[in-house]
C-alpha atoms as a PDB file:
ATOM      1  CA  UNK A   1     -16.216  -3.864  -8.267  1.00  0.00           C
ATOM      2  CA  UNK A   2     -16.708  -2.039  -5.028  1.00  0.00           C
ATOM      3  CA  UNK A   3     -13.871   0.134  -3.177  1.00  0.00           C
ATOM      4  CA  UNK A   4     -12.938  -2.806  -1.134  1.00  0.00           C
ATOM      5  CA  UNK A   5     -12.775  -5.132  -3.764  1.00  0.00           C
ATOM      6  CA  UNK A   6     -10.513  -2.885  -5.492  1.00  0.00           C
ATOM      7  CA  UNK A   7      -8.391  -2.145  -2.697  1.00  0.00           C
ATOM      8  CA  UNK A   8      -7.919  -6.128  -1.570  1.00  0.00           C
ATOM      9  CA  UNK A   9      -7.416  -6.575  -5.255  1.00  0.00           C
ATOM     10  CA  UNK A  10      -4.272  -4.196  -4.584  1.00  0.00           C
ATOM     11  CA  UNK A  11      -3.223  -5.739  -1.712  1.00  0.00           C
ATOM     12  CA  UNK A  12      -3.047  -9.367  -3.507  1.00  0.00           C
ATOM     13  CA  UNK A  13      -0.964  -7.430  -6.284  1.00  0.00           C
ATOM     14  CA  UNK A  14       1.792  -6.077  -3.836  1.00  0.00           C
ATOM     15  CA  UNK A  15       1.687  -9.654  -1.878  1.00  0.00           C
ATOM     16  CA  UNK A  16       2.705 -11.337  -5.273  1.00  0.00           C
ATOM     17  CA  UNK A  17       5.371  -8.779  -5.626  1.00  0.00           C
ATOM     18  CA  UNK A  18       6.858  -9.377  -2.589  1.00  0.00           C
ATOM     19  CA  UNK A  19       6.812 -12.827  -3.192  1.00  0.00           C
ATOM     20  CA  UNK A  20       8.304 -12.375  -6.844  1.00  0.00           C
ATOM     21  CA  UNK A  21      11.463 -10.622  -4.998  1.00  0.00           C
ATOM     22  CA  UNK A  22      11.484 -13.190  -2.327  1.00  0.00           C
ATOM     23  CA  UNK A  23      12.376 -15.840  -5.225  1.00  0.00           C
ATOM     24  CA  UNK A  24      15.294 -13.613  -6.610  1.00  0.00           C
ATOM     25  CA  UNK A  25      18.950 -14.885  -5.984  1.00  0.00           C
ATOM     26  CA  UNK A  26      21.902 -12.299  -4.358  1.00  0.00           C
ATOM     27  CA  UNK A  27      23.064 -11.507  -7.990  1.00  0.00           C
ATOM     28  CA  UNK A  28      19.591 -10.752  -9.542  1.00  0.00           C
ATOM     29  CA  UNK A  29      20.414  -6.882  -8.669  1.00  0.00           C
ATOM     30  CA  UNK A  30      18.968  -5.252 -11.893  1.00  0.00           C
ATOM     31  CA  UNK A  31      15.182  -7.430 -11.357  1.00  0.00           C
ATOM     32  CA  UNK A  32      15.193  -6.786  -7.604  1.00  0.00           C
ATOM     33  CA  UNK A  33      15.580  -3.022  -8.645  1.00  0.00           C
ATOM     34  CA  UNK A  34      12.744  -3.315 -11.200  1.00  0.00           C
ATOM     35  CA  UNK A  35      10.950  -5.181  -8.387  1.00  0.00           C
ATOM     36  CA  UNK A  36      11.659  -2.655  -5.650  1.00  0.00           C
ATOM     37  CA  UNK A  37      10.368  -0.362  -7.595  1.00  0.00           C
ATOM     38  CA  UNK A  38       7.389  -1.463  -8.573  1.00  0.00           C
ATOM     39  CA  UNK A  39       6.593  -2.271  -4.900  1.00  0.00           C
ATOM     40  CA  UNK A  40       6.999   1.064  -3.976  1.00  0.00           C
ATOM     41  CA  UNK A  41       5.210   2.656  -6.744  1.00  0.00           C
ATOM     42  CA  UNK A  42       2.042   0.785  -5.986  1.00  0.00           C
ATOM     43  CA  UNK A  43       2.163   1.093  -2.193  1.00  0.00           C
ATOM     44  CA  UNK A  44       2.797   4.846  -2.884  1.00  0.00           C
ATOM     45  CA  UNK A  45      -0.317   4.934  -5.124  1.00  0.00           C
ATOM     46  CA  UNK A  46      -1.818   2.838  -2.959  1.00  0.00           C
ATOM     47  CA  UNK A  47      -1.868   4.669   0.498  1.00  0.00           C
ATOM     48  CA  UNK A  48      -2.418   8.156  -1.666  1.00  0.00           C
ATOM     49  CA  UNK A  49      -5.683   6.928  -2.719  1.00  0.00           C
ATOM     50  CA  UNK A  50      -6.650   5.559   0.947  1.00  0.00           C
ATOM     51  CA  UNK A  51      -5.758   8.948   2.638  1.00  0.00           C
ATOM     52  CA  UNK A  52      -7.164  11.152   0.413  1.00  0.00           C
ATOM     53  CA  UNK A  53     -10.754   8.888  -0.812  1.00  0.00           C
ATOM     54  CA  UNK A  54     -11.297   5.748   1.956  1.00  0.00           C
ATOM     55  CA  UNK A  55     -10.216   6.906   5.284  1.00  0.00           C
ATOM     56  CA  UNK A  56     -12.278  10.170   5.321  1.00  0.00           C
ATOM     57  CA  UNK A  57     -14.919   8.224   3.914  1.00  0.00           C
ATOM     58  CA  UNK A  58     -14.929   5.720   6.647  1.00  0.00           C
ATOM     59  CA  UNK A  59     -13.665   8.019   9.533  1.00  0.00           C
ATOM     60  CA  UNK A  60     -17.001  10.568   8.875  1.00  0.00           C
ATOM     61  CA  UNK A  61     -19.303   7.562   8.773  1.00  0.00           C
ATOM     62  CA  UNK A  62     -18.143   6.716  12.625  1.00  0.00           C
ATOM     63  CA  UNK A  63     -16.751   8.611  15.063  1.00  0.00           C
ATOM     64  CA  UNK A  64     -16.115   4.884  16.179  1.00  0.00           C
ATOM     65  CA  UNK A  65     -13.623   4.508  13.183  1.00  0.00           C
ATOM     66  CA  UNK A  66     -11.332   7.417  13.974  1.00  0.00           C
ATOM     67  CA  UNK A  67      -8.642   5.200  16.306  1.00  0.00           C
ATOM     68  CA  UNK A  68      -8.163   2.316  13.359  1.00  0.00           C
ATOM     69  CA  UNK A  69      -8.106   4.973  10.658  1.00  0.00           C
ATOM     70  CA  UNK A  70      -5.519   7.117  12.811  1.00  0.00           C
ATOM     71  CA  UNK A  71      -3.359   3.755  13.382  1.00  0.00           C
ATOM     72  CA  UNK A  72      -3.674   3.246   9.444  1.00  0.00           C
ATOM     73  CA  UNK A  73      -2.298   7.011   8.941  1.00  0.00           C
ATOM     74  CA  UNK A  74       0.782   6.103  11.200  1.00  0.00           C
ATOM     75  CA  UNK A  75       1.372   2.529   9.963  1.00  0.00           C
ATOM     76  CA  UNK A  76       1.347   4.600   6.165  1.00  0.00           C
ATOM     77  CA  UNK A  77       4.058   7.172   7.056  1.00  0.00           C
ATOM     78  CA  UNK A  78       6.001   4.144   8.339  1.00  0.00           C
ATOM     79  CA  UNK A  79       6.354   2.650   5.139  1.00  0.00           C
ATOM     80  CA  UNK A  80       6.354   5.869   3.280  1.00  0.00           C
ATOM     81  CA  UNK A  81       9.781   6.689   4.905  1.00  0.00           C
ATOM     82  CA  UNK A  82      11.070   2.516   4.258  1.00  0.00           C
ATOM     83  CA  UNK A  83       9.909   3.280   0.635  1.00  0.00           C
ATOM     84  CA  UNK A  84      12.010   6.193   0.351  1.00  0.00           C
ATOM     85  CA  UNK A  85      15.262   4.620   1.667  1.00  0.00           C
ATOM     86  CA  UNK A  86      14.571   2.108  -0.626  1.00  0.00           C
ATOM     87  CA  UNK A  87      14.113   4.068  -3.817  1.00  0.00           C
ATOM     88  CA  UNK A  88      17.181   5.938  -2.633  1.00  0.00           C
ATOM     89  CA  UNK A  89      19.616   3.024  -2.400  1.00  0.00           C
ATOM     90  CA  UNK A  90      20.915   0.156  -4.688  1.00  0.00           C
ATOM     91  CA  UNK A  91      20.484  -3.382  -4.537  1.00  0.00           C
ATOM     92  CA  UNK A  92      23.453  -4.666  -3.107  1.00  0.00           C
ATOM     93  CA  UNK A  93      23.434  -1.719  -0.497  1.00  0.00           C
ATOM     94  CA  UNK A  94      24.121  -2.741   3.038  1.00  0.00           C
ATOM     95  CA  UNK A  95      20.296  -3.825   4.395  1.00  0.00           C
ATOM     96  CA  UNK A  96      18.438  -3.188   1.260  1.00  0.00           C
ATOM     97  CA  UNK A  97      17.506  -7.031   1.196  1.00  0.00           C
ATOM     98  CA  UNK A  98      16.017  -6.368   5.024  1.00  0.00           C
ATOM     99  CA  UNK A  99      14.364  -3.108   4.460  1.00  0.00           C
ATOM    100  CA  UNK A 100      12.415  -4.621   1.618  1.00  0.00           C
ATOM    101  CA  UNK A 101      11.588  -7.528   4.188  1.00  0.00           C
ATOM    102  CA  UNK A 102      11.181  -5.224   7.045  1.00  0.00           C
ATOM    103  CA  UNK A 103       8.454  -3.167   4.395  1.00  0.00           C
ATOM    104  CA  UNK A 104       6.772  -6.174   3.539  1.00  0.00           C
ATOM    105  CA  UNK A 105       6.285  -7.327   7.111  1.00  0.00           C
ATOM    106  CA  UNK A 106       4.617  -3.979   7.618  1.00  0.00           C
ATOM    107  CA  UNK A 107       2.603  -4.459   5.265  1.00  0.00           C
ATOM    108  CA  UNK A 108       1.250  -7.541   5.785  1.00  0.00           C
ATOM    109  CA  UNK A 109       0.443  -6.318   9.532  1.00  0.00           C
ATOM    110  CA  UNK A 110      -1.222  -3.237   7.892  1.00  0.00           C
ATOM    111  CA  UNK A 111      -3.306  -5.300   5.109  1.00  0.00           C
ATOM    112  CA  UNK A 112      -4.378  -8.107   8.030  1.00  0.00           C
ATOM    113  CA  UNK A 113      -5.555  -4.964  10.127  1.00  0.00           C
ATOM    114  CA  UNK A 114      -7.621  -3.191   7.122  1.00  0.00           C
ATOM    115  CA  UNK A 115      -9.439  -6.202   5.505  1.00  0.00           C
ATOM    116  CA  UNK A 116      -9.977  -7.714   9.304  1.00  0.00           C
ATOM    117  CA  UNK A 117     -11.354  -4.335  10.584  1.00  0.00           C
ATOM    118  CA  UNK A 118     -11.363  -1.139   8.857  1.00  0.00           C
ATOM    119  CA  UNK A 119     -12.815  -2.986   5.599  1.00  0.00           C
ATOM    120  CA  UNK A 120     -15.783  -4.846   7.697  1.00  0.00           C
ATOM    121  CA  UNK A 121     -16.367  -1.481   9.367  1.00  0.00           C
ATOM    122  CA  UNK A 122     -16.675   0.266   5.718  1.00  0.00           C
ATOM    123  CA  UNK A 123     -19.380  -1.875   4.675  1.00  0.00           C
ATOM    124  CA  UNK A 124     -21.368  -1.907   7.937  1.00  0.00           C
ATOM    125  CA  UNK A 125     -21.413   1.858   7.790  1.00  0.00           C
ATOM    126  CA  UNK A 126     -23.180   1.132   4.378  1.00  0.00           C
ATOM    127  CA  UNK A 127     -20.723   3.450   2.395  1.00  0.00           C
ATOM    128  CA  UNK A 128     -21.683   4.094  -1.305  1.00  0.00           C
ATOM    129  CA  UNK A 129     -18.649   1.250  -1.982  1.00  0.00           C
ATOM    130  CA  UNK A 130     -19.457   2.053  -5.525  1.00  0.00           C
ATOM    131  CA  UNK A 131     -18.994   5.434  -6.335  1.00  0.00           C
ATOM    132  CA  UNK A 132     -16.038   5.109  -3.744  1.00  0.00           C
ATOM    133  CA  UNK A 133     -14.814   2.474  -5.994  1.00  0.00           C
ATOM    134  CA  UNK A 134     -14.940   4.976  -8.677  1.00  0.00           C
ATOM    135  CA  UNK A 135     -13.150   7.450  -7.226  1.00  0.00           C
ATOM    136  CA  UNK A 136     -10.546   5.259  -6.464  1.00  0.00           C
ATOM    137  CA  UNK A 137     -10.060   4.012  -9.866  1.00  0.00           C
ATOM    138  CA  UNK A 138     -10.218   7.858 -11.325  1.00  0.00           C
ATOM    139  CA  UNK A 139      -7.501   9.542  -8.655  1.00  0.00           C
ATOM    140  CA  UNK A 140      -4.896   6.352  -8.957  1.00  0.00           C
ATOM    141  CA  UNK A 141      -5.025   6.761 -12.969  1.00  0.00           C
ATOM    142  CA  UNK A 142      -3.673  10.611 -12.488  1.00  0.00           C
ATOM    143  CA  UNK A 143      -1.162  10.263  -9.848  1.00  0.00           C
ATOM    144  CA  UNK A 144       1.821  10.978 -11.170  1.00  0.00           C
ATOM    145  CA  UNK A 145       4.632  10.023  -8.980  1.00  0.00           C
ATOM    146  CA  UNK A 146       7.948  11.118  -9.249  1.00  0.00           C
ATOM    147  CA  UNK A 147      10.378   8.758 -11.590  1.00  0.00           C
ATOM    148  CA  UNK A 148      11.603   5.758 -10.038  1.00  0.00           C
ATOM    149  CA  UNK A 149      14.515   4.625 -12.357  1.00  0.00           C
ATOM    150  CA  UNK A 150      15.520   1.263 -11.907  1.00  0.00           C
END
């Protein structure tokens, strides 16, 4: 599997996530907490492994890349700061519901943009996608993120 392959593989994960706590009633507090959670930990593990491996990788192949690859950068810290209200509040909260929708909106804008241009620009600029790949795989098995309790 090459880097893009295993980063669409990660988007597809978080989708089915977000559709998992999409199907949760009002009173299903303690599995959309579980859910939440999950969410964030893989988005967080997720855009760690982007910034630090893929984006350099595909901003020094092009000088042409460095606009989509800043946008990605932004659209990240956007979510990062959703993700952390969320892991900060309870299900139940007062807009938790919406700032898990709001979160997976961005995402989907964010995925739509990376696997319609930053992922076709990747493989044009004929990136080793396999020792990328393996990279990848290597730096999200030792992140360590900070506890999220449900």
């Amino acid at each position: 599997m090459d880097a893009i392959e295993l980063l669409t593989q990660d988007h597809q994960t978080v989708r089915e996530l977000f559709d998992q706590y999409d199907t949760l009633s009002d009173r299903s507090l303690v599995s959309k907490r579980k859910l939440a959670l999950k969410i964030c930990q893989e988005l967080s593990k997720h855009a760690m492994v982007e910034e630090e491996l893929f984006y350099p990788a595909v901003r020094d192949a092009s000088r042409q890349n460095e606009d989509l690859i800043d946008e990605a950068i932004v659209e990240h810290a956007s979510a990062k700061e959703l993700i952390a209200q969320i892991v900060a509040m309870a299900p139940g909260e007062d807009l938790y519901d919406a700032k898990v929708k709001v979160l997976s909106e961005q995402i989907e804008h964010h995925v739509s943009e990376e696997e319609g241009d930053i992922f076709p620009r990747a493989r044009e600029a004929q990136l080793d996608l396999h020792a990328l790949s393996s990279q990848i795989a290597a730096r999200k098995a030792e992140i360590e993120l900070p506890d999220m309790q449900a």
